[in-house]
N, C-alpha and C. Protein backbone atom coordinates (compact mmCIF):
# COMPACT_ATOMS: atom_id res chain seq x y z
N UNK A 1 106.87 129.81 116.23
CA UNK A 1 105.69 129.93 115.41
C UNK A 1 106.07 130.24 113.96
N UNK A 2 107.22 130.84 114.11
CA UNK A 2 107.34 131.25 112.32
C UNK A 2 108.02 130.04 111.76
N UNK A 3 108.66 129.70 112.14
CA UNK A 3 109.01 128.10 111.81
C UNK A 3 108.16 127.24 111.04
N UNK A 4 106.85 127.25 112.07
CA UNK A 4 106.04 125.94 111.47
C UNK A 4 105.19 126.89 110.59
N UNK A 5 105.15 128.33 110.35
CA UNK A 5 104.32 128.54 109.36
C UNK A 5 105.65 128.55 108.06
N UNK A 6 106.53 128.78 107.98
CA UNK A 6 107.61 128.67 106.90
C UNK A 6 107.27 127.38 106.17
N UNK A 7 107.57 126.08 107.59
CA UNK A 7 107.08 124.53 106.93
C UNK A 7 105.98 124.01 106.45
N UNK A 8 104.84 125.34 106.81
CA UNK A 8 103.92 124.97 106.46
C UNK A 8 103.34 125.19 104.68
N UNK A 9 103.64 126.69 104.34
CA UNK A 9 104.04 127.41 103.72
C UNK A 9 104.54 126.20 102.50
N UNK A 10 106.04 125.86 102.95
CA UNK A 10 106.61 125.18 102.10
C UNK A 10 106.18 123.82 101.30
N UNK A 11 105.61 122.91 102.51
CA UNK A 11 104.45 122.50 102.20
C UNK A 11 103.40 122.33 101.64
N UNK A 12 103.17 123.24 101.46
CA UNK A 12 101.70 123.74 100.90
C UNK A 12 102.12 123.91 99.07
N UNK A 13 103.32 125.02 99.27
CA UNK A 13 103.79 124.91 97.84
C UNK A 13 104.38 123.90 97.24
N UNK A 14 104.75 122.92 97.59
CA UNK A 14 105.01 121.78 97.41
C UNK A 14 104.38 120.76 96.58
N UNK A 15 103.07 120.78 97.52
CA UNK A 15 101.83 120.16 97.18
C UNK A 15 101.01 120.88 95.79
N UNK A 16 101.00 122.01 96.05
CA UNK A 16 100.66 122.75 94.62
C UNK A 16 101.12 122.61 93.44
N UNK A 17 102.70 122.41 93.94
CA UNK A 17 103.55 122.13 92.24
C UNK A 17 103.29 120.41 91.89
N UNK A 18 103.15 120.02 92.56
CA UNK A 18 103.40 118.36 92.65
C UNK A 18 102.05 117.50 91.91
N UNK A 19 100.41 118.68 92.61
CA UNK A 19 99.25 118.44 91.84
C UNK A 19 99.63 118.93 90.78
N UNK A 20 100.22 120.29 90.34
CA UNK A 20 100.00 120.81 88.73
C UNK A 20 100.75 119.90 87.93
N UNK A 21 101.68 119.14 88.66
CA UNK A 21 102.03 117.99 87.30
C UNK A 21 101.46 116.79 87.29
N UNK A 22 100.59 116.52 87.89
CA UNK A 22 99.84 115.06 88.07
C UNK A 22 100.80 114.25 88.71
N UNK A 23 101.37 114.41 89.39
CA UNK A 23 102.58 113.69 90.12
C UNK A 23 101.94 112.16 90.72
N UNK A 24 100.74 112.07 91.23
CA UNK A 24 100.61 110.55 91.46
C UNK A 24 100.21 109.80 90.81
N UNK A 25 99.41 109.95 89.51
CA UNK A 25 99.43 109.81 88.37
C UNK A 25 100.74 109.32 87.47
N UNK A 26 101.50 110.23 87.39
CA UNK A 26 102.56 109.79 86.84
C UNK A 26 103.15 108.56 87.49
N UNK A 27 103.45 108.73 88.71
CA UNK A 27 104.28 107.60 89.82
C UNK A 27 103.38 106.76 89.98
N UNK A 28 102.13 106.53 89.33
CA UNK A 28 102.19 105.00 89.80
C UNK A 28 101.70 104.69 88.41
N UNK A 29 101.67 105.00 87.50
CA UNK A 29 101.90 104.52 85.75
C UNK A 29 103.30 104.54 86.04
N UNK A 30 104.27 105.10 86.40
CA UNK A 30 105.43 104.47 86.34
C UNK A 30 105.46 103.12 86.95
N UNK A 31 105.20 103.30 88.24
CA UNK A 31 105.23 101.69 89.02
C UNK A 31 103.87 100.45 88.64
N UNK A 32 103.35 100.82 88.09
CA UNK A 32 102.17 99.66 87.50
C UNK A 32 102.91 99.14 86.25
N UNK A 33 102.77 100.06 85.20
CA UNK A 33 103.18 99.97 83.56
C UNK A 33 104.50 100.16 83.14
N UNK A 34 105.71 100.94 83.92
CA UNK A 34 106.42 101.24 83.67
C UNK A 34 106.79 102.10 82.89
N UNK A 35 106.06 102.75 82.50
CA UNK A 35 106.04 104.00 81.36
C UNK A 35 107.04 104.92 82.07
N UNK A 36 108.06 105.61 81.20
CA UNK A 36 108.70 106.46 81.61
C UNK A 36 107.95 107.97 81.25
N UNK A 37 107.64 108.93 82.02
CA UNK A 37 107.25 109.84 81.86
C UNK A 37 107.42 111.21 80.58
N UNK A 38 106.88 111.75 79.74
CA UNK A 38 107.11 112.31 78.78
C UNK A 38 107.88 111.87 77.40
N UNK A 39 108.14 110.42 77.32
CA UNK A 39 108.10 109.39 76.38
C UNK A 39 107.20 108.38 76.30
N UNK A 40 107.52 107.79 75.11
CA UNK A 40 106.52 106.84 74.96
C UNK A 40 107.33 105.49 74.86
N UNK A 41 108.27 105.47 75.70
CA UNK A 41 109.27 104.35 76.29
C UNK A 41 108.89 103.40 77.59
N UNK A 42 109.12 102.91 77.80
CA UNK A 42 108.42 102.42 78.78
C UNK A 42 109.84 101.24 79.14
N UNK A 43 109.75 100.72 80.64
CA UNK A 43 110.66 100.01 81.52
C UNK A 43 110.33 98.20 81.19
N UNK A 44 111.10 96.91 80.92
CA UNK A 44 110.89 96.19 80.78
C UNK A 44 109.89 95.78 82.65
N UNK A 45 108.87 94.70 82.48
CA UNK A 45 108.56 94.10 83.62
C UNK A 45 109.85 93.03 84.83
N UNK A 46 110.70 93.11 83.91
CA UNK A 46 112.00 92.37 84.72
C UNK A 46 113.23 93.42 85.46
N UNK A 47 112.97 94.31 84.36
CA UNK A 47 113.93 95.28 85.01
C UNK A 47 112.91 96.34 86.69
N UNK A 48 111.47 96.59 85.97
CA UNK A 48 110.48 97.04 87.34
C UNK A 48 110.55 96.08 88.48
N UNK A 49 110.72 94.45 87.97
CA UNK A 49 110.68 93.97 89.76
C UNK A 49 112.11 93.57 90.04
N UNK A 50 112.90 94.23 89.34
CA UNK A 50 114.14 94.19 90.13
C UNK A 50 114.44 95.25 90.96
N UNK A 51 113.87 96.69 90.30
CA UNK A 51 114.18 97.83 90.88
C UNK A 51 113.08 97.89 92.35
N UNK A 52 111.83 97.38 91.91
CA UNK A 52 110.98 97.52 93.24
C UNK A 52 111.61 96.32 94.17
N UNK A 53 111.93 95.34 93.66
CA UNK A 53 112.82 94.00 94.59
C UNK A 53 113.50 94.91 95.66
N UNK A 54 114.49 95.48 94.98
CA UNK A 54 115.92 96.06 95.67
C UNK A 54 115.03 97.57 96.07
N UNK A 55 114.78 98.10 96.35
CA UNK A 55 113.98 99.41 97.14
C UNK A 55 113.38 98.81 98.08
N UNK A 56 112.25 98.05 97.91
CA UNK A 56 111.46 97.14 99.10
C UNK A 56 112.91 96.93 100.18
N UNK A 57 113.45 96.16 99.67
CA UNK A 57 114.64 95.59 100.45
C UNK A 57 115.49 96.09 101.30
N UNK A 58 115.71 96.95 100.63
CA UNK A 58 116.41 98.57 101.21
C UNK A 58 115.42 99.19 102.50
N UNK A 59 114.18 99.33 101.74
CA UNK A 59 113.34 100.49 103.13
C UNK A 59 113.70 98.69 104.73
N UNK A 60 113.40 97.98 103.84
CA UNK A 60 113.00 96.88 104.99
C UNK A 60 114.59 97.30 105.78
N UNK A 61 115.42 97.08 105.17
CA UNK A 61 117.23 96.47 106.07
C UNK A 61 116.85 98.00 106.72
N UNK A 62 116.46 99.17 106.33
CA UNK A 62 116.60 100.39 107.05
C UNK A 62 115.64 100.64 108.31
N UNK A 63 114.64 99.97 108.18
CA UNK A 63 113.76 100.34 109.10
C UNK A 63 114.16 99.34 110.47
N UNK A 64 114.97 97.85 109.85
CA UNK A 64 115.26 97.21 111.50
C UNK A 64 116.58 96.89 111.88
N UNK A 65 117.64 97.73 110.62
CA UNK A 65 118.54 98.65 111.29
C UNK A 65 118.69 99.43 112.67
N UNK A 66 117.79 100.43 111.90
CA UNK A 66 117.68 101.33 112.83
C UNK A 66 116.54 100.93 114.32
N UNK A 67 115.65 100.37 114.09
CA UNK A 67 115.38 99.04 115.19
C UNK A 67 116.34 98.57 116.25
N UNK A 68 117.18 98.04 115.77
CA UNK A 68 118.05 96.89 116.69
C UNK A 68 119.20 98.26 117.08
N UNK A 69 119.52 99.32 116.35
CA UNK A 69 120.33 100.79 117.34
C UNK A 69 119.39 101.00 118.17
N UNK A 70 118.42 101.36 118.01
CA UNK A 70 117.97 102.10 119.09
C UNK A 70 117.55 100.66 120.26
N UNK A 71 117.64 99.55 120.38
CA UNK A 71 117.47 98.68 121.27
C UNK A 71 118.73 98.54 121.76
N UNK A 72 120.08 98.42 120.84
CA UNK A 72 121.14 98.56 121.77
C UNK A 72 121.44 99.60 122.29
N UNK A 73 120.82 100.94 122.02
CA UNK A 73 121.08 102.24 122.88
C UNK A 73 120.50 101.82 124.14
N UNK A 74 119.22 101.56 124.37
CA UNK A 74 118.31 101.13 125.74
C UNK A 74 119.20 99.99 126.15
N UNK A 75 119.58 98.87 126.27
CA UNK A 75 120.45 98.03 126.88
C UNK A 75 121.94 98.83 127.45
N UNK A 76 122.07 99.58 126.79
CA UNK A 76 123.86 100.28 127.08
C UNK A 76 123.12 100.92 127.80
N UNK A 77 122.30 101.58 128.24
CA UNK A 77 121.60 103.24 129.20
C UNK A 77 120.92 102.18 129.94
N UNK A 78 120.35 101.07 130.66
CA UNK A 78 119.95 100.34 131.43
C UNK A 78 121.36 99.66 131.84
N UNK A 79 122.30 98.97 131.26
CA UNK A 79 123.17 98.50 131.78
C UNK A 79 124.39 99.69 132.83
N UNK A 80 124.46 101.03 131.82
CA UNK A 80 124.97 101.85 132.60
C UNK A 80 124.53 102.23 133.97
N UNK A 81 123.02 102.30 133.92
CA UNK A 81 122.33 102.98 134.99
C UNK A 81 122.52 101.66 135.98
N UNK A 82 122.13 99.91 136.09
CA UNK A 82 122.90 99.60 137.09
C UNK A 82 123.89 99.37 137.77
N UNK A 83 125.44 99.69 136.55
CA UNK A 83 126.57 99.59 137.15
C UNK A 83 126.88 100.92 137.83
N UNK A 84 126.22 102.09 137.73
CA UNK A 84 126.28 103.25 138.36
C UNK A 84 125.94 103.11 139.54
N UNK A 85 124.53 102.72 140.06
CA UNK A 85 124.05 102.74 141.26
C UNK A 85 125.30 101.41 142.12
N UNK A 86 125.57 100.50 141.18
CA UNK A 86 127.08 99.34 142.03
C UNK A 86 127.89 100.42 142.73
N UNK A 87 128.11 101.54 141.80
CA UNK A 87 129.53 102.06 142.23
C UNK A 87 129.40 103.49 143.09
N UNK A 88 128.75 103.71 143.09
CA UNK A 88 127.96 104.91 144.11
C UNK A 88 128.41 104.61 145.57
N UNK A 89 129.19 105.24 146.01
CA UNK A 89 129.97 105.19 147.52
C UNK A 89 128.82 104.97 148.53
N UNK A 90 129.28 104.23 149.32
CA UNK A 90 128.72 104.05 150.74
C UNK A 90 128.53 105.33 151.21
N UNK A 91 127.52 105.71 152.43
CA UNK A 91 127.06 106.93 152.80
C UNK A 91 127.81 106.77 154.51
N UNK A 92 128.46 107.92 154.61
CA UNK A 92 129.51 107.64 155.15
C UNK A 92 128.94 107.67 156.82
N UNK A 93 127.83 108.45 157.01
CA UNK A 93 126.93 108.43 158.22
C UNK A 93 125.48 107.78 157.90
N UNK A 94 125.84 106.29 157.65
CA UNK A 94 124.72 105.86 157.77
C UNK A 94 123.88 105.70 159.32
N UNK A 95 124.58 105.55 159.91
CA UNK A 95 124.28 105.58 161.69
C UNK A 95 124.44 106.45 162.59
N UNK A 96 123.80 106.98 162.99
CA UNK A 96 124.23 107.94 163.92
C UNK A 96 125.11 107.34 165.36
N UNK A 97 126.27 107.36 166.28
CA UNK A 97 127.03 106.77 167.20
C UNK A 97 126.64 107.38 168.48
């Protein structure tokens, strides 16, 4: 219980500091306009869809990455589990004489 109130806690302050700077505000005038934050500089439109290009790209290769591990984990733990039951000894009184 103290755990999830710590995370919660942390959380919470998190969210507090993150509204007092206008944080989604900022992040998506960065990603619309490119404006760099607390200048009046701003990101070319070629250099923004290269950087969103290559991020998109990235979350994508990561998400079916990790997809196709965890499908070859289930094939190796199904293939184990029937070569186990193959090799599992005969029961040595199957019949009573």
């Amino acid at each position: 219980m103290r755990k999830a109130i710590n995370i919660f806690t942390l959380l919470f302050f998190i969210w507090l500091v993150l509204s007092a700077i206008d944080f989604p505000s900022i992040l998506l005038s960065f990603l619309i306009i490119g404006a760099i934050p607390g200048t009046n500089a701003s990101v070319s439109p070629t250099v923004m869809l290269v950087v969103t290009s290559l991020s998109g790209a990235y979350i994508i290769f990561e998400i079916l990455s990790s997809r196709v591990i965890t499908v070859r984990r289930i094939r190796e733990h199904l293939v184990n589990l029937a070569t186990r039951r193959e090799r599992l000894p005969l029961r040595r009184f199957s019949r009573v004489i």
